[in-house]
C-alpha atoms as a PDB file:
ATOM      1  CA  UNK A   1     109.592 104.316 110.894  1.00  0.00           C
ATOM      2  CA  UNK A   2     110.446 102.742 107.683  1.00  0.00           C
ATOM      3  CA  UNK A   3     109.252  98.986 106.757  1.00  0.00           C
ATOM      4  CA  UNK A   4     110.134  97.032 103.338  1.00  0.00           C
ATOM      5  CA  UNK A   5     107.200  96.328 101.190  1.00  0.00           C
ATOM      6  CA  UNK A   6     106.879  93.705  98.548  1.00  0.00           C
ATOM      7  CA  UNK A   7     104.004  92.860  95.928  1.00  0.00           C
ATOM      8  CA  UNK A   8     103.289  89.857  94.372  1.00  0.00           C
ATOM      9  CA  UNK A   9     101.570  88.315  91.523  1.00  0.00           C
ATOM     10  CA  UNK A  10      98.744  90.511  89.710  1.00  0.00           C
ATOM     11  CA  UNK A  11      99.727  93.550  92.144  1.00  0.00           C
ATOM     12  CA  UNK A  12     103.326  93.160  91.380  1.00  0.00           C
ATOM     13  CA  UNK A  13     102.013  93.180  87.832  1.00  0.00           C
ATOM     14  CA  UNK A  14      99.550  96.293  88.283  1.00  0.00           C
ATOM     15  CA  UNK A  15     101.953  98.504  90.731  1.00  0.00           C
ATOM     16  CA  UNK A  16     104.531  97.487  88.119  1.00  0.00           C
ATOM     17  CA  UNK A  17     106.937  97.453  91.342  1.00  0.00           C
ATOM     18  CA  UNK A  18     108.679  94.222  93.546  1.00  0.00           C
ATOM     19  CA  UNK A  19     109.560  96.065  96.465  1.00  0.00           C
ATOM     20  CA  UNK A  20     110.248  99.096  98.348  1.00  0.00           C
ATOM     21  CA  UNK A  21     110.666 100.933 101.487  1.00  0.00           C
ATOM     22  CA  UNK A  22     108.306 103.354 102.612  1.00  0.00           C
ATOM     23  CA  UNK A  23     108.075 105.682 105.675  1.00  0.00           C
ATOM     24  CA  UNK A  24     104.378 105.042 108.040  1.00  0.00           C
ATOM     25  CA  UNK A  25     104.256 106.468 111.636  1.00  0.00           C
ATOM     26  CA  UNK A  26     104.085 104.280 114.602  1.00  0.00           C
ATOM     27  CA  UNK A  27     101.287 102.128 115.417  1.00  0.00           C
ATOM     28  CA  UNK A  28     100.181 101.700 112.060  1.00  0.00           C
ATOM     29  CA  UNK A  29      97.664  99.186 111.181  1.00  0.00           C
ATOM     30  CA  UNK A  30      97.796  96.751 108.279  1.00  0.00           C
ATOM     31  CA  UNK A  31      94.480  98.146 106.891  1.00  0.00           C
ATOM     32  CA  UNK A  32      95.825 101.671 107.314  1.00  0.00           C
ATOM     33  CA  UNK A  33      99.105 100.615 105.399  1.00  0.00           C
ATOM     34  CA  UNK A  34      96.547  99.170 102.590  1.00  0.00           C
ATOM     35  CA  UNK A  35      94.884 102.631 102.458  1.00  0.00           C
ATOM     36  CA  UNK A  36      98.385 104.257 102.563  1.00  0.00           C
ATOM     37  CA  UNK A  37      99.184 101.695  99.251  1.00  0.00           C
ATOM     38  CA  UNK A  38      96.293 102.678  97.206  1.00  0.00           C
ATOM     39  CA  UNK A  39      97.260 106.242  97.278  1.00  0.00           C
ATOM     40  CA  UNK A  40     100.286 105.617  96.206  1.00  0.00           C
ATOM     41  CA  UNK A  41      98.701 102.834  93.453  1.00  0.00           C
ATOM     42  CA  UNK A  42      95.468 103.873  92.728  1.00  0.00           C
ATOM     43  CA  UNK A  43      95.427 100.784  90.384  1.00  0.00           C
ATOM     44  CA  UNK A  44      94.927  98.586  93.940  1.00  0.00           C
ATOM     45  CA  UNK A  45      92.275  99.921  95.109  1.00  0.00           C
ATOM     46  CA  UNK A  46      89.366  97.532  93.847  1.00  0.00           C
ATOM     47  CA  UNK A  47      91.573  94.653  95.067  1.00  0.00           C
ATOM     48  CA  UNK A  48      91.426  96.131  99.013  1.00  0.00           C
ATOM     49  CA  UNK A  49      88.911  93.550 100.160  1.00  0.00           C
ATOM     50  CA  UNK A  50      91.204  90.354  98.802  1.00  0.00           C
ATOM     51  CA  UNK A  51      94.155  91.782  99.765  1.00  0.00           C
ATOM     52  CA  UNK A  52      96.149  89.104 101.659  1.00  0.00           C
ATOM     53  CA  UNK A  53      98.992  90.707 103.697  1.00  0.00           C
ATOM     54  CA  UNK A  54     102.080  88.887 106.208  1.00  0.00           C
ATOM     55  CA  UNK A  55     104.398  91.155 107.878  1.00  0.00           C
ATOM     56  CA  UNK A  56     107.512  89.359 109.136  1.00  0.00           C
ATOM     57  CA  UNK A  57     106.574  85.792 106.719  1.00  0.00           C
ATOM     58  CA  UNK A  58     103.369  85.452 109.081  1.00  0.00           C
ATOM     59  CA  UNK A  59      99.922  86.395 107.483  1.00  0.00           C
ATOM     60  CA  UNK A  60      99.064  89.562 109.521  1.00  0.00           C
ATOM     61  CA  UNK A  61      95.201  90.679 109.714  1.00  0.00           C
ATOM     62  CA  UNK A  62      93.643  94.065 109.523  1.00  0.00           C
ATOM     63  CA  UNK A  63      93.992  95.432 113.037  1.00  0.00           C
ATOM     64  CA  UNK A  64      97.392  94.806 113.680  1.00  0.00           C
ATOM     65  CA  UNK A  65     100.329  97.414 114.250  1.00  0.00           C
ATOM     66  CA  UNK A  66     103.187  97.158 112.078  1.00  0.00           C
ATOM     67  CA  UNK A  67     106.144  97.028 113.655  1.00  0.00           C
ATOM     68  CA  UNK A  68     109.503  99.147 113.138  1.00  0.00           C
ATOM     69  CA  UNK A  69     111.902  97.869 110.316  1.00  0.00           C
ATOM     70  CA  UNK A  70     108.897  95.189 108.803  1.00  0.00           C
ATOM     71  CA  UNK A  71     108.856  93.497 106.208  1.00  0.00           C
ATOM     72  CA  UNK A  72     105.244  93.406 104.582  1.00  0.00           C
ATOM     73  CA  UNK A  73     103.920  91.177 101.556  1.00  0.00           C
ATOM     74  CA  UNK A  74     101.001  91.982  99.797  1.00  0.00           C
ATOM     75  CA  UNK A  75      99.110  89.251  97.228  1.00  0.00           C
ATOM     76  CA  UNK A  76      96.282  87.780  96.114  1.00  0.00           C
ATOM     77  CA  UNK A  77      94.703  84.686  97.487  1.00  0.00           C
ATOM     78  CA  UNK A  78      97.373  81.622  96.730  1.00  0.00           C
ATOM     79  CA  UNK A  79      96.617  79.702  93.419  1.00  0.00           C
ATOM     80  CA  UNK A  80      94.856  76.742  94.504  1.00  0.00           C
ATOM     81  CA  UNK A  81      92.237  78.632  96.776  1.00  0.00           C
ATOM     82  CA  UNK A  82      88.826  79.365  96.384  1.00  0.00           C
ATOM     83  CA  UNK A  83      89.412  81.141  93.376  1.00  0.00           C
ATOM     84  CA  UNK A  84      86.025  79.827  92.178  1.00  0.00           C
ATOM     85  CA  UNK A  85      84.216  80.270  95.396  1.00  0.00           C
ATOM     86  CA  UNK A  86      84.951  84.044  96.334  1.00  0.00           C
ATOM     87  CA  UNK A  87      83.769  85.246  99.395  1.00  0.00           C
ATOM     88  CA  UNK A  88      84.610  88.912 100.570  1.00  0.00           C
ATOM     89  CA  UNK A  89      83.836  89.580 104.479  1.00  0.00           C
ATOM     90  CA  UNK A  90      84.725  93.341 105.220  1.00  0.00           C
ATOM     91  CA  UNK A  91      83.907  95.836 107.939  1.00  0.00           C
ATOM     92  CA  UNK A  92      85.523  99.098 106.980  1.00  0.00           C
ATOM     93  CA  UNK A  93      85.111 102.922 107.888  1.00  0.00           C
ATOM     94  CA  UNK A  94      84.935 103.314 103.943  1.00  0.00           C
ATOM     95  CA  UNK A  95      82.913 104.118 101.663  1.00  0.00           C
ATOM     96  CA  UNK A  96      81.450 100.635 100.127  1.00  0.00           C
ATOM     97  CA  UNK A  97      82.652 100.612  96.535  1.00  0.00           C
ATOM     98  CA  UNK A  98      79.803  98.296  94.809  1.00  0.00           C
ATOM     99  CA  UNK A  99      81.397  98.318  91.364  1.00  0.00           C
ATOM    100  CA  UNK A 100      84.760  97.377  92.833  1.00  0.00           C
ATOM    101  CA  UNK A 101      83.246  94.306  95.328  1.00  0.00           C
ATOM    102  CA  UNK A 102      80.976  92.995  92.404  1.00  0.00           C
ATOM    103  CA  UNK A 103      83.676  92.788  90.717  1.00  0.00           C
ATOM    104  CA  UNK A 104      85.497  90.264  92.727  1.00  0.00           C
ATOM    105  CA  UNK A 105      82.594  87.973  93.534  1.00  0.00           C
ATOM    106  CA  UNK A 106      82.034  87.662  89.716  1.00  0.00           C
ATOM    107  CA  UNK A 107      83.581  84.502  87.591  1.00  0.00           C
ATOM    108  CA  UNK A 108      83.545  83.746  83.991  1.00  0.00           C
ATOM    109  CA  UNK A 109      80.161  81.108  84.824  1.00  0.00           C
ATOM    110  CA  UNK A 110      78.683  84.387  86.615  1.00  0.00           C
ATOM    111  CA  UNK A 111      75.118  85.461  84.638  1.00  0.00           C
ATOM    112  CA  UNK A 112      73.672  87.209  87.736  1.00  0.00           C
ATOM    113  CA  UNK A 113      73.357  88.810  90.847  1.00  0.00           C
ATOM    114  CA  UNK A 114      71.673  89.878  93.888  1.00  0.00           C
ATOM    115  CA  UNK A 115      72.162  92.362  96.516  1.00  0.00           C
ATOM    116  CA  UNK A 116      70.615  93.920  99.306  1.00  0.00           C
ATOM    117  CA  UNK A 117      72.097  97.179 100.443  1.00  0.00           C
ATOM    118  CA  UNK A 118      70.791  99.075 104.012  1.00  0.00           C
ATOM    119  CA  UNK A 119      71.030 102.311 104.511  1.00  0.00           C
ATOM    120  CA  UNK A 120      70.707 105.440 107.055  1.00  0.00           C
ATOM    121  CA  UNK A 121      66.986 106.742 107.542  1.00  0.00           C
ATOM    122  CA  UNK A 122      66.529 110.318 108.017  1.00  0.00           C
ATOM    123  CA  UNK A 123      63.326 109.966 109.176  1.00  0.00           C
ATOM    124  CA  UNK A 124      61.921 107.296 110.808  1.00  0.00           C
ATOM    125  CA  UNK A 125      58.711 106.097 112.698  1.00  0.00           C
ATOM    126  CA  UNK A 126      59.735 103.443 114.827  1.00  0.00           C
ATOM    127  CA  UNK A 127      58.077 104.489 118.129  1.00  0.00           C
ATOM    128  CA  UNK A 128      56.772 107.263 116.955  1.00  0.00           C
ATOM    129  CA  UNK A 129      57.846 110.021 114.382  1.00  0.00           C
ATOM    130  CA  UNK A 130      61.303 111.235 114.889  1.00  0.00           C
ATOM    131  CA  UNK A 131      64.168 113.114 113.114  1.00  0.00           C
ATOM    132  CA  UNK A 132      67.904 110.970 112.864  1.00  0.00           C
ATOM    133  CA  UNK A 133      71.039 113.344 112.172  1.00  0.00           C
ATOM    134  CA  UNK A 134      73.416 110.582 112.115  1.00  0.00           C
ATOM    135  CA  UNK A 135      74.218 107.027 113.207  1.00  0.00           C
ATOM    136  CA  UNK A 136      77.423 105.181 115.108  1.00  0.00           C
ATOM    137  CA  UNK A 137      78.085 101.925 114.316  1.00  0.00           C
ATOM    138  CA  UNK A 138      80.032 100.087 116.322  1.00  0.00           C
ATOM    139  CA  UNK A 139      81.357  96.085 115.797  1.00  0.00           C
ATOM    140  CA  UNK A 140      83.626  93.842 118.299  1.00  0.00           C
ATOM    141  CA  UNK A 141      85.498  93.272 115.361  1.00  0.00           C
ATOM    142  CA  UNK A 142      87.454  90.094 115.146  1.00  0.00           C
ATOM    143  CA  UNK A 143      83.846  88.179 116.449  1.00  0.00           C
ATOM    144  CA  UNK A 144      82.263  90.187 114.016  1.00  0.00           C
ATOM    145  CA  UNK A 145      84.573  88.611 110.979  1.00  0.00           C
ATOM    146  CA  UNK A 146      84.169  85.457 112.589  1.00  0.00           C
ATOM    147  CA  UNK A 147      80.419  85.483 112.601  1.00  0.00           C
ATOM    148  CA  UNK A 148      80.219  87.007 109.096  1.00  0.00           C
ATOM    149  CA  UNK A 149      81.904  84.129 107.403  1.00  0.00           C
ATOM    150  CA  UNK A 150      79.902  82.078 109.340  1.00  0.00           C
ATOM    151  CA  UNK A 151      76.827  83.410 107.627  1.00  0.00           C
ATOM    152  CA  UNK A 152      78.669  83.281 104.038  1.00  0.00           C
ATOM    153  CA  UNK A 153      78.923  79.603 104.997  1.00  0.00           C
ATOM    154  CA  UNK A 154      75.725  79.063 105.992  1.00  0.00           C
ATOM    155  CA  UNK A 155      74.303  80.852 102.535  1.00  0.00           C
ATOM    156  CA  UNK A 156      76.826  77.827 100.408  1.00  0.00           C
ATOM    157  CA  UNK A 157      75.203  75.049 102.530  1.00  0.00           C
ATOM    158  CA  UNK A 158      71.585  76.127 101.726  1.00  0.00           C
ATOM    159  CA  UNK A 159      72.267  77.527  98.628  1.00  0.00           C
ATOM    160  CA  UNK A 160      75.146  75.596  96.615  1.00  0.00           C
ATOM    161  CA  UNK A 161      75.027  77.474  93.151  1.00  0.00           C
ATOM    162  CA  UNK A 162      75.919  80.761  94.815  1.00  0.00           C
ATOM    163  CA  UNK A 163      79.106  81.643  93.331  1.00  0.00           C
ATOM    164  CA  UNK A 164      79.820  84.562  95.278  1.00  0.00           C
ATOM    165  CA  UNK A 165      79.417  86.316  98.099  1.00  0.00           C
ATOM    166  CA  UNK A 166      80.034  89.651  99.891  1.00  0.00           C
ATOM    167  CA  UNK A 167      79.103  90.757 103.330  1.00  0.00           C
ATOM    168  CA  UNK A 168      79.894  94.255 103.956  1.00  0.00           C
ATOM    169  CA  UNK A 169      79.543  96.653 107.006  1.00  0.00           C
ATOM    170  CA  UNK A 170      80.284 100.129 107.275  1.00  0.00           C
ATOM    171  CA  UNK A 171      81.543 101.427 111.234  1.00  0.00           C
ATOM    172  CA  UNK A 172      81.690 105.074 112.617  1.00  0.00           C
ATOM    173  CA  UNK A 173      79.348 107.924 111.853  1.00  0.00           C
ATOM    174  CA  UNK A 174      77.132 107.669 108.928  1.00  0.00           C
ATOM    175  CA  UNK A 175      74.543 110.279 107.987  1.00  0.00           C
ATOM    176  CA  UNK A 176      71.023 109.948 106.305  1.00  0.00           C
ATOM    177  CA  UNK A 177      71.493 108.047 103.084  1.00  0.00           C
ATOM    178  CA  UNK A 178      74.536 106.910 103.030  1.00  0.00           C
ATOM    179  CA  UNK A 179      74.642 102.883 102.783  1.00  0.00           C
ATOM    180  CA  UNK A 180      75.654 101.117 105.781  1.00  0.00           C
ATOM    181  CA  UNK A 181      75.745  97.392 105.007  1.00  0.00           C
ATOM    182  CA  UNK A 182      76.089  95.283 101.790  1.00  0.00           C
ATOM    183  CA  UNK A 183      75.248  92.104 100.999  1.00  0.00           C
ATOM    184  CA  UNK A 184      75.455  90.348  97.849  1.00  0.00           C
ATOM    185  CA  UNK A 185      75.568  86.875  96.110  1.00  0.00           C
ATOM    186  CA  UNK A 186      75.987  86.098  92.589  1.00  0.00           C
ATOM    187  CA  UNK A 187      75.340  82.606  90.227  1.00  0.00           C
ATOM    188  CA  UNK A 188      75.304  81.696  86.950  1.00  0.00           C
ATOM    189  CA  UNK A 189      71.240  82.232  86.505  1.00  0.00           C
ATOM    190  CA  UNK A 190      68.787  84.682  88.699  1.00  0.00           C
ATOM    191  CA  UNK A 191      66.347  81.701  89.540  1.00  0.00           C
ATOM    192  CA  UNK A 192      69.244  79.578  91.523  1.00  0.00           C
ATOM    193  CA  UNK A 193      68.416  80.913  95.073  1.00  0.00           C
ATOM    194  CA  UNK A 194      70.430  84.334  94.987  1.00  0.00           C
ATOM    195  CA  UNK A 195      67.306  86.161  95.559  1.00  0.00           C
ATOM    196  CA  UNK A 196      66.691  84.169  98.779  1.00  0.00           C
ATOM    197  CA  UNK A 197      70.324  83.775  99.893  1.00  0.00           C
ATOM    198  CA  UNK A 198      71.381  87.626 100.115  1.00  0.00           C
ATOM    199  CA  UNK A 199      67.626  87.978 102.282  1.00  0.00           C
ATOM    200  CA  UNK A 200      68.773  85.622 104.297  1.00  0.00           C
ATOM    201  CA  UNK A 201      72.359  86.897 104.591  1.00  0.00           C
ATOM    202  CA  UNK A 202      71.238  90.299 106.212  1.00  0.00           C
ATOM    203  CA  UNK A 203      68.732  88.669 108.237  1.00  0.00           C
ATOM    204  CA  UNK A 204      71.172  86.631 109.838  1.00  0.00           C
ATOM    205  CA  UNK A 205      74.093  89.243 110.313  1.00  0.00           C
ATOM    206  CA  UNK A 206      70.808  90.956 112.085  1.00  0.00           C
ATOM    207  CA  UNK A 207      71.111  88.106 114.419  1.00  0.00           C
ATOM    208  CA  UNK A 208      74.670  86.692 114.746  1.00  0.00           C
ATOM    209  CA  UNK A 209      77.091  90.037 113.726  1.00  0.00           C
ATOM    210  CA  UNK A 210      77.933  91.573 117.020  1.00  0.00           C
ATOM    211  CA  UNK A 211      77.706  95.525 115.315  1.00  0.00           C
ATOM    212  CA  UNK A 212      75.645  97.935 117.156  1.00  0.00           C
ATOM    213  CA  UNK A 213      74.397 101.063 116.202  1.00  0.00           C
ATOM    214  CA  UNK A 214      73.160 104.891 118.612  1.00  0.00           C
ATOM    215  CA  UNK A 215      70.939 106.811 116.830  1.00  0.00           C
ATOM    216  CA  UNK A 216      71.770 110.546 117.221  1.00  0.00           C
ATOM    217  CA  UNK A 217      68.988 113.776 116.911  1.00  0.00           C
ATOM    218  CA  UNK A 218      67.276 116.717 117.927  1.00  0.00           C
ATOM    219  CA  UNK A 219      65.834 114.691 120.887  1.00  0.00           C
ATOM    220  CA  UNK A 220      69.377 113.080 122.155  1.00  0.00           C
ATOM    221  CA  UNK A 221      70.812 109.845 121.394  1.00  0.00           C
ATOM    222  CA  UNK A 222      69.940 106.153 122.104  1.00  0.00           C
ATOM    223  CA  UNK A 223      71.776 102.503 121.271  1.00  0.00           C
ATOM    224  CA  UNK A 224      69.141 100.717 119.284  1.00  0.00           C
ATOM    225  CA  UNK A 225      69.216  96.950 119.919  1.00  0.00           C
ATOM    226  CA  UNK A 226      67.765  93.692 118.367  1.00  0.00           C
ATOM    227  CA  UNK A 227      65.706  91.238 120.235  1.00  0.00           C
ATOM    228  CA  UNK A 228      67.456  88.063 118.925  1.00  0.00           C
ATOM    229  CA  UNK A 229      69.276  86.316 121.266  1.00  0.00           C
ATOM    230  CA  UNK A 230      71.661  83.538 119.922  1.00  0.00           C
ATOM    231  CA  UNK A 231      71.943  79.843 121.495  1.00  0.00           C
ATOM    232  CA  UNK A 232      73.981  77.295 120.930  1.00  0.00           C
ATOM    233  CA  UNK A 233      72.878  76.391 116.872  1.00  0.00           C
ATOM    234  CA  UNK A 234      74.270  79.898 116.574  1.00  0.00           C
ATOM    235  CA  UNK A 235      78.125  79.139 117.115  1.00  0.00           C
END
């Protein structure tokens, strides 16, 4: 099927197109189509997480199909937004770029940063010593955006000189040490809380982020769960 895009702003600027028409098979997704884009303009690709998309003239989220004959805008973040405030949420079967989000959670006023990155054990001792060939993640995903702003929320109310903020969570199968979650805040000086604001940011997607992992090896699989269970300061 063939749909119309169009860029905007800085992309327009970077892709050095307006619009075009390009072929995507049915059932596409708008993050697929994004994907799809920065092939075609590797120049895009650090801007994936801020990427604000509408198919039809209505703002269109990751998950959803594009339909036949679309049309499909792609921009930045409208002037007047939260320019100075960034906040990236993003779960994504990807690998996390650091260089790329860093980038977009750093202003002009930005003079440093903190983040906290997890990451698959190969071997592990919980329970006893055991061998782990690979993990699954799993996330109920539109909660899980939900929830994850949430927490960058939370961070700007305890912590008001955070600047920026990312929250990011791989999905799918991940193998020993490769990083599965990101989490990062930046300021304009190291003793303004960022320290205790990205610890608190994974603790809290710990408790709040409905992602689950299995843990596959030698000696079968088994879902791994947390013993947190939220109450009503959690919504």
């Amino acid at each position: 099927m063939k749909v119309k895009v169009l860029f905007f702003a800085a992309f327009k600027e970077r892709t050095r197109v307006r619009e075009f028409e390009i072929e995507l098979v049915a059932n596409t997704t708008v993050l697929e189509l994004k994907y799809i884009l920065v092939d075609q303009f590797p120049v895009l690709k650090p801007y994936v997480p801020v990427m604000i998309t509408s198919v039809n003239k209505n703002f269109a989220f990751d998950q959803e199909i594009i339909p036949e004959s679309a049309e499909v805008a792609i921009f930045p973040p409208v002037s007047g937004g939260e320019y100075e405030s960034p906040t990236i949420v993003l779960l994504t079967d990807r690998i996390i770029d650091i260089d790329a989000l860093m980038d977009q959670i750093t202003i002009n006023t930005t003079g440093a940063a903190c983040m906290f990155s997890g990451m698959v054990r190969g071997i592990t001792e919980r329970g006893g010593f055991h061998v782990t060939e690979h993990l699954e993640y799993e996330a109920y995903i539109p909660m899980a955006e939900d929830k994850m702003r949430q927490v960058a929320r939370e961070i700007r109310e305890t912590w008001p000189a955070v600047q920026g903020i990312a929250i990011v969570q791989r999905t799918g199968i991940l193998y020993p040490r490769t990083p599965t979650v990101l989490i990062a805040c930046t300021a304009a000086h190291r003793d303004t809380g960022i320290f205790e604001a990205a610890r608190y940011g994974i603790d809290r997607l710990k408790e709040v982020v409905p992602i689950w992992k299995k843990e596959m090896g030698p000696s079968g699989e088994e879902w791994i769960e947390g013993e947190y269970f939220p109450g009503p300061a959690d919504r």
